[in-house]
C-alpha atoms as a PDB file:
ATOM      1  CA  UNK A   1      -0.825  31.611 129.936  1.00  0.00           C
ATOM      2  CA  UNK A   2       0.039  28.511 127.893  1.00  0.00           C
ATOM      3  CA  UNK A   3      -0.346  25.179 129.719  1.00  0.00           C
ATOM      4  CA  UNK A   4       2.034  22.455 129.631  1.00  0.00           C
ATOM      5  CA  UNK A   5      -0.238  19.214 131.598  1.00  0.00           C
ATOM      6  CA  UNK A   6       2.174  16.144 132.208  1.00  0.00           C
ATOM      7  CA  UNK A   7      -0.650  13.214 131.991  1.00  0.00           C
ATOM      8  CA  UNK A   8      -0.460  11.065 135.362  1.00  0.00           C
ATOM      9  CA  UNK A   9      -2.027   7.865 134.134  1.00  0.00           C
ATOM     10  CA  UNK A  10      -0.363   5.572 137.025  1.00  0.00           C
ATOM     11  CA  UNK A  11       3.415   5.795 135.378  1.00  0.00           C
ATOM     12  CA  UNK A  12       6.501   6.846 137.383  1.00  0.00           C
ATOM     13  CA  UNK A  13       8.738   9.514 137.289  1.00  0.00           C
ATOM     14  CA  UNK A  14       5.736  12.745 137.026  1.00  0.00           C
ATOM     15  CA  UNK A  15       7.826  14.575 139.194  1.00  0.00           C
ATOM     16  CA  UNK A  16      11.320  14.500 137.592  1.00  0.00           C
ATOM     17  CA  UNK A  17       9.333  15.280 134.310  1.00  0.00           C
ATOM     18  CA  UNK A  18       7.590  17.910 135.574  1.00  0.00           C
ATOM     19  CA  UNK A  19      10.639  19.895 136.938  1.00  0.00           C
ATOM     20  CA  UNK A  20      12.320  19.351 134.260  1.00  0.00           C
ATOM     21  CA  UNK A  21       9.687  21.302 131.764  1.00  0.00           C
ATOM     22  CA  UNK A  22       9.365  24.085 134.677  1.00  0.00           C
ATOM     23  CA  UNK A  23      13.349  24.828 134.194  1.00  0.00           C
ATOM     24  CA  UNK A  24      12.961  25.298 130.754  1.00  0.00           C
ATOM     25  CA  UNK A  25       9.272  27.258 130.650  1.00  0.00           C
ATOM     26  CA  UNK A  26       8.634  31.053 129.950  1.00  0.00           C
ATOM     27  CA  UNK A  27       7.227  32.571 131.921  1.00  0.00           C
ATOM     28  CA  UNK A  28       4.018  32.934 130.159  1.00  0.00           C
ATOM     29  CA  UNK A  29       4.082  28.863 130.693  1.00  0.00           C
ATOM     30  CA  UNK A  30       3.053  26.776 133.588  1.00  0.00           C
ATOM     31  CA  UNK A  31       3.320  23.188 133.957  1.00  0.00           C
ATOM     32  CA  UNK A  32       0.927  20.770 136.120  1.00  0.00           C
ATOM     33  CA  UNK A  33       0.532  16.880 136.699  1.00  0.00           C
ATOM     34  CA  UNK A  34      -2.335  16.105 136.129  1.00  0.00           C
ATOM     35  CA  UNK A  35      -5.343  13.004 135.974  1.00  0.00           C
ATOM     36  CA  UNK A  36      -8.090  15.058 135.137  1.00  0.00           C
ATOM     37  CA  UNK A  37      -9.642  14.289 131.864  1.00  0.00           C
ATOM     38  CA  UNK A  38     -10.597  18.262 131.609  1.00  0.00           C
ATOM     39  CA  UNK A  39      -7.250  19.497 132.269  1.00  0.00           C
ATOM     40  CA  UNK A  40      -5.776  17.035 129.040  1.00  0.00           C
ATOM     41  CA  UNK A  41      -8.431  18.788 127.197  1.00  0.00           C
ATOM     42  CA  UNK A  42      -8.070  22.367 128.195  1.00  0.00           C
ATOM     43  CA  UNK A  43      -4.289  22.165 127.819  1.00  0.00           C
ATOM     44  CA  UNK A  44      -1.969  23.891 125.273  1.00  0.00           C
ATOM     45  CA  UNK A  45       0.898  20.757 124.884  1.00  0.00           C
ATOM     46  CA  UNK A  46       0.847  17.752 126.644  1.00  0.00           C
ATOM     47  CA  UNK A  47       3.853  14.767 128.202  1.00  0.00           C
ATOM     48  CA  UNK A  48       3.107  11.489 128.455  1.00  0.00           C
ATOM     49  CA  UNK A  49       5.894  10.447 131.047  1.00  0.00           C
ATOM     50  CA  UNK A  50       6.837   6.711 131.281  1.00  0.00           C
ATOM     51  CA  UNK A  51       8.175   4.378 134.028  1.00  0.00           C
ATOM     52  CA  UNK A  52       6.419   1.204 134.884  1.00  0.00           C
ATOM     53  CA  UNK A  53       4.218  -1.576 132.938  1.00  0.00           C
ATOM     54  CA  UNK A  54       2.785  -0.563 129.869  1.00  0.00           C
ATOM     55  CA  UNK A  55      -0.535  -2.487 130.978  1.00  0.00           C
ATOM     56  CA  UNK A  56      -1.088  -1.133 133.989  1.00  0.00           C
ATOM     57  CA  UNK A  57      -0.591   2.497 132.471  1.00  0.00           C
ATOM     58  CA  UNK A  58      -2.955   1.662 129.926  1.00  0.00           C
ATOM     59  CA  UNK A  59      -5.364   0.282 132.431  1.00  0.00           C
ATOM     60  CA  UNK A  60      -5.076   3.126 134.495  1.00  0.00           C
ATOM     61  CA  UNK A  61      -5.196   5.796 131.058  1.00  0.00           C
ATOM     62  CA  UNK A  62      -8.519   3.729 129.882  1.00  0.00           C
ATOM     63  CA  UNK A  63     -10.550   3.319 133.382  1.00  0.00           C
ATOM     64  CA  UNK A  64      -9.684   6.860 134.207  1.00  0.00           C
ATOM     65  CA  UNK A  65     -11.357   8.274 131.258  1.00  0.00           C
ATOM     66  CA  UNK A  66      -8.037   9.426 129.918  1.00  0.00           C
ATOM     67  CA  UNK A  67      -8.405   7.312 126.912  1.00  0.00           C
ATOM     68  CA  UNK A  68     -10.362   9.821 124.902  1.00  0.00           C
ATOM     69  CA  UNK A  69      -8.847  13.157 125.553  1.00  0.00           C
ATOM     70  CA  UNK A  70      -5.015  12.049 125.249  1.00  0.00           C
ATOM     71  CA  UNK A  71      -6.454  10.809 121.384  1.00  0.00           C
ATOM     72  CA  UNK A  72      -7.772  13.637 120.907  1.00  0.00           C
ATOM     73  CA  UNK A  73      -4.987  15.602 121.768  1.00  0.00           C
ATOM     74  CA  UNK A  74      -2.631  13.586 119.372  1.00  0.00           C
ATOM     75  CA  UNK A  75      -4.993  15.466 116.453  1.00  0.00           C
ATOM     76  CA  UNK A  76      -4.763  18.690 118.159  1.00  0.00           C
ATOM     77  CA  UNK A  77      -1.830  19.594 120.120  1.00  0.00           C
ATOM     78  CA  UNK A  78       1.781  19.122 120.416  1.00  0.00           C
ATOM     79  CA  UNK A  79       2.427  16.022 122.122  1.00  0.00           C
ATOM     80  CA  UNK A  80       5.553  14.248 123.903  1.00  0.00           C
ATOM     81  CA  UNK A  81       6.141  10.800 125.032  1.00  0.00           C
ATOM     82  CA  UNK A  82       8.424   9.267 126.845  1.00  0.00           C
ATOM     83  CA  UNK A  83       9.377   5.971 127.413  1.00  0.00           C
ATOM     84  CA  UNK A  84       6.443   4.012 128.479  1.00  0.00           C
ATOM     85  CA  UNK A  85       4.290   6.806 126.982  1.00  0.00           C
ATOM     86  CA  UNK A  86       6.188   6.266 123.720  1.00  0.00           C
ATOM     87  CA  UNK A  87       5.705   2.428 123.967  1.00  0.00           C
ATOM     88  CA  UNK A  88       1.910   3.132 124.083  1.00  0.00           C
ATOM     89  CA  UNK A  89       1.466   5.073 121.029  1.00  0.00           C
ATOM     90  CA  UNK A  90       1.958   1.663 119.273  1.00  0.00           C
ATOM     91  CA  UNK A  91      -0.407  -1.469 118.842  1.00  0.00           C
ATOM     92  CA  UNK A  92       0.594  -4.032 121.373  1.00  0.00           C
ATOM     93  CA  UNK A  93       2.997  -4.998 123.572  1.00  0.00           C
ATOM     94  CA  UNK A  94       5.097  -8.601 124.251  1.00  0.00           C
ATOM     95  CA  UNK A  95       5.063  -6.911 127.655  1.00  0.00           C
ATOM     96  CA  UNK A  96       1.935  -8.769 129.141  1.00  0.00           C
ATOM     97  CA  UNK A  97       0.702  -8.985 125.649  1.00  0.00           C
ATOM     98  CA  UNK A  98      -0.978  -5.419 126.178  1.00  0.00           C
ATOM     99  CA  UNK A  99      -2.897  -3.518 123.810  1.00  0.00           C
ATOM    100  CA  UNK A 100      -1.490  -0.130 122.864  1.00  0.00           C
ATOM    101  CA  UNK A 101      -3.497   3.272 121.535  1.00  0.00           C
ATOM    102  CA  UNK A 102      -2.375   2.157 117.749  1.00  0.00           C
ATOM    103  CA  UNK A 103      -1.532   5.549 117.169  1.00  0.00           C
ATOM    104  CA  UNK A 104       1.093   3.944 115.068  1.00  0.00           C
ATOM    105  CA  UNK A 105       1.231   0.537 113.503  1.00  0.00           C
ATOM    106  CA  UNK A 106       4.025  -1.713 114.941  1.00  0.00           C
ATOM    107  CA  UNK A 107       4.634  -3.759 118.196  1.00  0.00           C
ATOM    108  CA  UNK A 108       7.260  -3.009 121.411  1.00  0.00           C
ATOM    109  CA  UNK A 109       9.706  -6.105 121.644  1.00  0.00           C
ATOM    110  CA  UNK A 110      11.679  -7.230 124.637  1.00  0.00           C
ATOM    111  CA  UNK A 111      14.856  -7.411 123.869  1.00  0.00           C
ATOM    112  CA  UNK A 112      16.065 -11.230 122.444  1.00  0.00           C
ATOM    113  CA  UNK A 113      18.492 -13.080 124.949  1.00  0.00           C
ATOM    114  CA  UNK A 114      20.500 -14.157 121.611  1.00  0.00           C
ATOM    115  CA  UNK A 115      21.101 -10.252 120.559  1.00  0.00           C
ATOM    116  CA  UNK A 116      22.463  -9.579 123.972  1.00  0.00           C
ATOM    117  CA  UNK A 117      26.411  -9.798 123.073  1.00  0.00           C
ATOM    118  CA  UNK A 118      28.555  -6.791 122.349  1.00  0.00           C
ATOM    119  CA  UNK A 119      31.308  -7.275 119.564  1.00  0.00           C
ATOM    120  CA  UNK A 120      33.621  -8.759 121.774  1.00  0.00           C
ATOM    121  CA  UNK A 121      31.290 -11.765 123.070  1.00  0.00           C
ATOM    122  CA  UNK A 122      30.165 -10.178 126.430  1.00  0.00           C
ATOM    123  CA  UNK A 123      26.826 -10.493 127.717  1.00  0.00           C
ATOM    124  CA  UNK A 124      24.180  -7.014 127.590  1.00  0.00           C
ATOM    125  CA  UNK A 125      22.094  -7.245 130.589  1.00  0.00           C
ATOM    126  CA  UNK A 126      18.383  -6.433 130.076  1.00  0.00           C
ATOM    127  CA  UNK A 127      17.148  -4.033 131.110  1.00  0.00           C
ATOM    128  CA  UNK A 128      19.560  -1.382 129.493  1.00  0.00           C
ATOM    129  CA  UNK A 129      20.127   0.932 131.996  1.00  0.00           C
ATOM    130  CA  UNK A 130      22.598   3.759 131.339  1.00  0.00           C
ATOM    131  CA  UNK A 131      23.480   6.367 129.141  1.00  0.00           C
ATOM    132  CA  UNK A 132      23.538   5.587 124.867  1.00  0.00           C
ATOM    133  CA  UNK A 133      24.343   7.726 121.984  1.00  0.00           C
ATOM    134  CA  UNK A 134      21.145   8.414 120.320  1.00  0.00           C
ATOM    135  CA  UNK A 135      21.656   9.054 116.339  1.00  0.00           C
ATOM    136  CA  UNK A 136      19.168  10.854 114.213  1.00  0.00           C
ATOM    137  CA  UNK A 137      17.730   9.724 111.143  1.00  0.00           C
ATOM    138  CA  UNK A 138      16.418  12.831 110.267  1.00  0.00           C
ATOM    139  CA  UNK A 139      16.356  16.074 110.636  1.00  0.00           C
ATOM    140  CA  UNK A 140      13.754  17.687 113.070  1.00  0.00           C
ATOM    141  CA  UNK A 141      12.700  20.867 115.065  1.00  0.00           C
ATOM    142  CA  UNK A 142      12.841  18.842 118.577  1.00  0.00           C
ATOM    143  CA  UNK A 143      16.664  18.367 117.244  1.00  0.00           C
ATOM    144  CA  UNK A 144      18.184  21.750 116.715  1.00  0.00           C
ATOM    145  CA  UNK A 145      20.879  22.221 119.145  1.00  0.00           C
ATOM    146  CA  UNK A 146      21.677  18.962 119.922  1.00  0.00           C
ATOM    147  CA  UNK A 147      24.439  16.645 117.788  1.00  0.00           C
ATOM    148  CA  UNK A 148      24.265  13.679 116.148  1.00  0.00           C
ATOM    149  CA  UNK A 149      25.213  11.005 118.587  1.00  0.00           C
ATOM    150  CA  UNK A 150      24.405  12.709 121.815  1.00  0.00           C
ATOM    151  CA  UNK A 151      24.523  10.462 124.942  1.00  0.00           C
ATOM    152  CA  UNK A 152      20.945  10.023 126.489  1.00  0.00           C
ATOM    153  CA  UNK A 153      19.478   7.764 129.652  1.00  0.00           C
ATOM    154  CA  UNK A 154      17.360   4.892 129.188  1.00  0.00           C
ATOM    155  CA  UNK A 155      16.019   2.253 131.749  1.00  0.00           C
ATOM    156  CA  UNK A 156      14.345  -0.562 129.399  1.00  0.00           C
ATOM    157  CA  UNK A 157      13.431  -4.286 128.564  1.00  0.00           C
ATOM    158  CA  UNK A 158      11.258  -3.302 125.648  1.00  0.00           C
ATOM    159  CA  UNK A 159      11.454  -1.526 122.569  1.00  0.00           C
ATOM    160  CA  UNK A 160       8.963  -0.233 119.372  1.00  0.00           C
ATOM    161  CA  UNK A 161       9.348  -1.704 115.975  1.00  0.00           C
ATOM    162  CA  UNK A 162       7.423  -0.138 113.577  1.00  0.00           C
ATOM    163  CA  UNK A 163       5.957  -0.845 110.379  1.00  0.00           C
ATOM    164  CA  UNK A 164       6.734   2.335 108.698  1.00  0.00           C
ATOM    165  CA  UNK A 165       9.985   3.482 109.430  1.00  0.00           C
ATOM    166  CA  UNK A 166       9.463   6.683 107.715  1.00  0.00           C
ATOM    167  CA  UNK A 167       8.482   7.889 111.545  1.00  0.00           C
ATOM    168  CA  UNK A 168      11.288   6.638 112.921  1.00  0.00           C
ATOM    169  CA  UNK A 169      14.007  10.160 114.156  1.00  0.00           C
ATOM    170  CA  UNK A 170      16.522   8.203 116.055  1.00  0.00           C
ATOM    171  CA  UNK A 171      18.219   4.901 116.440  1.00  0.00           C
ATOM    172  CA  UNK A 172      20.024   3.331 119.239  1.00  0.00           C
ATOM    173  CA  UNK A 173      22.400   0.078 119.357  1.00  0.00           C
ATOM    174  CA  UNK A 174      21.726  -1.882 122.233  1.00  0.00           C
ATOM    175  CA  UNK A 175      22.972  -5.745 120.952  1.00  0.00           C
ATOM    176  CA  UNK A 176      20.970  -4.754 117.779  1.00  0.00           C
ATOM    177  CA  UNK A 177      20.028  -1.530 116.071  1.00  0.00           C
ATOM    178  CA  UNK A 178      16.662  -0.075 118.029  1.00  0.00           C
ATOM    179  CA  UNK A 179      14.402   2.913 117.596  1.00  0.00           C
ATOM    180  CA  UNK A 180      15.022   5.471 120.444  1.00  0.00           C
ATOM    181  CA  UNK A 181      12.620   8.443 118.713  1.00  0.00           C
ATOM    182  CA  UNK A 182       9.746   8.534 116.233  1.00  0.00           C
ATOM    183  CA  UNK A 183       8.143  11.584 115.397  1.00  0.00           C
ATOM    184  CA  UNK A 184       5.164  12.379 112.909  1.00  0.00           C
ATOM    185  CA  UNK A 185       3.100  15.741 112.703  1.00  0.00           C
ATOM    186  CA  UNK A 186       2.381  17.113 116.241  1.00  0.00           C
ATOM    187  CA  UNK A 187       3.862  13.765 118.093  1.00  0.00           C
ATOM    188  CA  UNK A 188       7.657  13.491 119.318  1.00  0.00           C
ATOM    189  CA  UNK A 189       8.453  10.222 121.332  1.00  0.00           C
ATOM    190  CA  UNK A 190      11.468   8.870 122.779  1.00  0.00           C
ATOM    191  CA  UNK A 191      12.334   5.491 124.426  1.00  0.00           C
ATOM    192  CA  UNK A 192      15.238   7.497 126.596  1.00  0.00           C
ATOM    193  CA  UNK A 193      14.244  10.376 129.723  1.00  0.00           C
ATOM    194  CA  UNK A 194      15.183  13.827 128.447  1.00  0.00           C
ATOM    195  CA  UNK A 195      14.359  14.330 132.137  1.00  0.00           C
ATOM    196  CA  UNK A 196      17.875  12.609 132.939  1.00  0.00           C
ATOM    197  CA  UNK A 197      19.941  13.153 130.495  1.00  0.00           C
ATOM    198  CA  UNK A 198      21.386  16.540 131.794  1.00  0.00           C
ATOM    199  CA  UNK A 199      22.066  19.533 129.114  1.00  0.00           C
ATOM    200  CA  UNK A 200      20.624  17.791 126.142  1.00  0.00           C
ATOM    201  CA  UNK A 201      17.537  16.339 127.514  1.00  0.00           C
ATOM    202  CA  UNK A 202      16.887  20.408 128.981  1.00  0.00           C
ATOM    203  CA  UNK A 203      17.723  21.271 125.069  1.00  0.00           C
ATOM    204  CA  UNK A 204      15.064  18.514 123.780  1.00  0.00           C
ATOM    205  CA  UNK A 205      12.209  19.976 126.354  1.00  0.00           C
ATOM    206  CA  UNK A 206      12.621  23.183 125.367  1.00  0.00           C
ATOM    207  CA  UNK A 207      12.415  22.577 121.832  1.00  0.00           C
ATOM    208  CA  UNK A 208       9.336  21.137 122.489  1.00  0.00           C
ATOM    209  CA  UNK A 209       7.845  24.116 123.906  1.00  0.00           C
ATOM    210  CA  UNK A 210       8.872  26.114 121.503  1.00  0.00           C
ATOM    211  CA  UNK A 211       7.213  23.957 118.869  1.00  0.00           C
ATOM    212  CA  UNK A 212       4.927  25.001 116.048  1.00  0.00           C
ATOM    213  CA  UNK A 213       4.229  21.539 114.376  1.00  0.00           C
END
């Protein structure tokens, strides 16, 4: 049995994320939420789900003992962020000025007051919350099946810049040009929930299980 572990490290939306791998799993698959350090280490593919502060999820992820196992796992097994849990693969945050895992180098932004205009003049309320298209930059496993330019959901104030955009699988335009996905070896993130975003979000979990980075 292969075992999918959503990490609960204080974030929102576990459940949504977790029933949303279960409709896509074989059935040699089974999915759990999960704090335990020894379940992160133990499991096959891993989610890092994201709603909430980025410092108090990496509070939570370093007092818990989390810390160690979900880096470990980023050298070992497929892994999937989302959101938050994307947010937290990079250096720091302007949210709370937190410190990220530095997994990649780059910091999350909040999105600048003067950027938020559309073409016409009218004011972008932060946080974005709705559905975006989502275009790739580049061609990936976690894409297959799903166009260029799909609509996805995102709930947001913040957003990664990284240094090297040579990670960077999908941008977004939100007042200003945004990455939305970054992917690199055994690690796919995304700023938007695949967990609400109906048929393609299903597509982009399954991928994932179906995986062989």
């Amino acid at each position: 049995m292969k075992r999918i572990v959503v990490v609960d490290y204080g974030s929102g939306n576990l459940k949504s994320v977790s029933k949303a791998l279960e409709a896509v799993a074989g059935k040699d698959e089974s999915v759990a939420v999960s704090s335990d350090p020894a379940a992160v280490r133990s499991a096959d593919r891993i989610v890092l789900p994201g709603q909430g502060a980025m410092g108090d999820c990496m509070k939570h992820l370093n007092e818990s003992g989390l810390r160690e196992e979900v880096l470990r796992a980023f050298s070992e097994k497929p892994v999937f962020a989302v959101c938050i849990g994307l947010q937290m693969l990079f250096e720091e945050s302007e949210e709370g000025n937190s410190l990220g895992l530095g997994v990649f180098r780059g910091r999350v932004l909040r999105f600048p007051p003067t950027a938020m205009r559309t073409a016409s003049g009218a004011r972008l309320k932060v946080p974005e919350m709705g559905w975006n298209r989502v275009y790739q930059t580049r061609s990936h496993p976690l894409w297959e099946g799903i166009a260029d330019g799909s609509w996805f959901y995102l709930v947001h104030s913040y957003f990664a810049a990284p240094e090297d955009m040579r990670i960077v699988a999908g941008m977004t335009s939100y007042g200003l040009p945004y990455t939305t996905a970054v992917a690199k070896g055994n690690i796919f993130a995304t700023q938007f929930h695949p967990e609400k975003s109906a048929a393609d979000g299903l597509r982009l979990y399954s991928n994932f299980l179906r995986w062989n980075p």
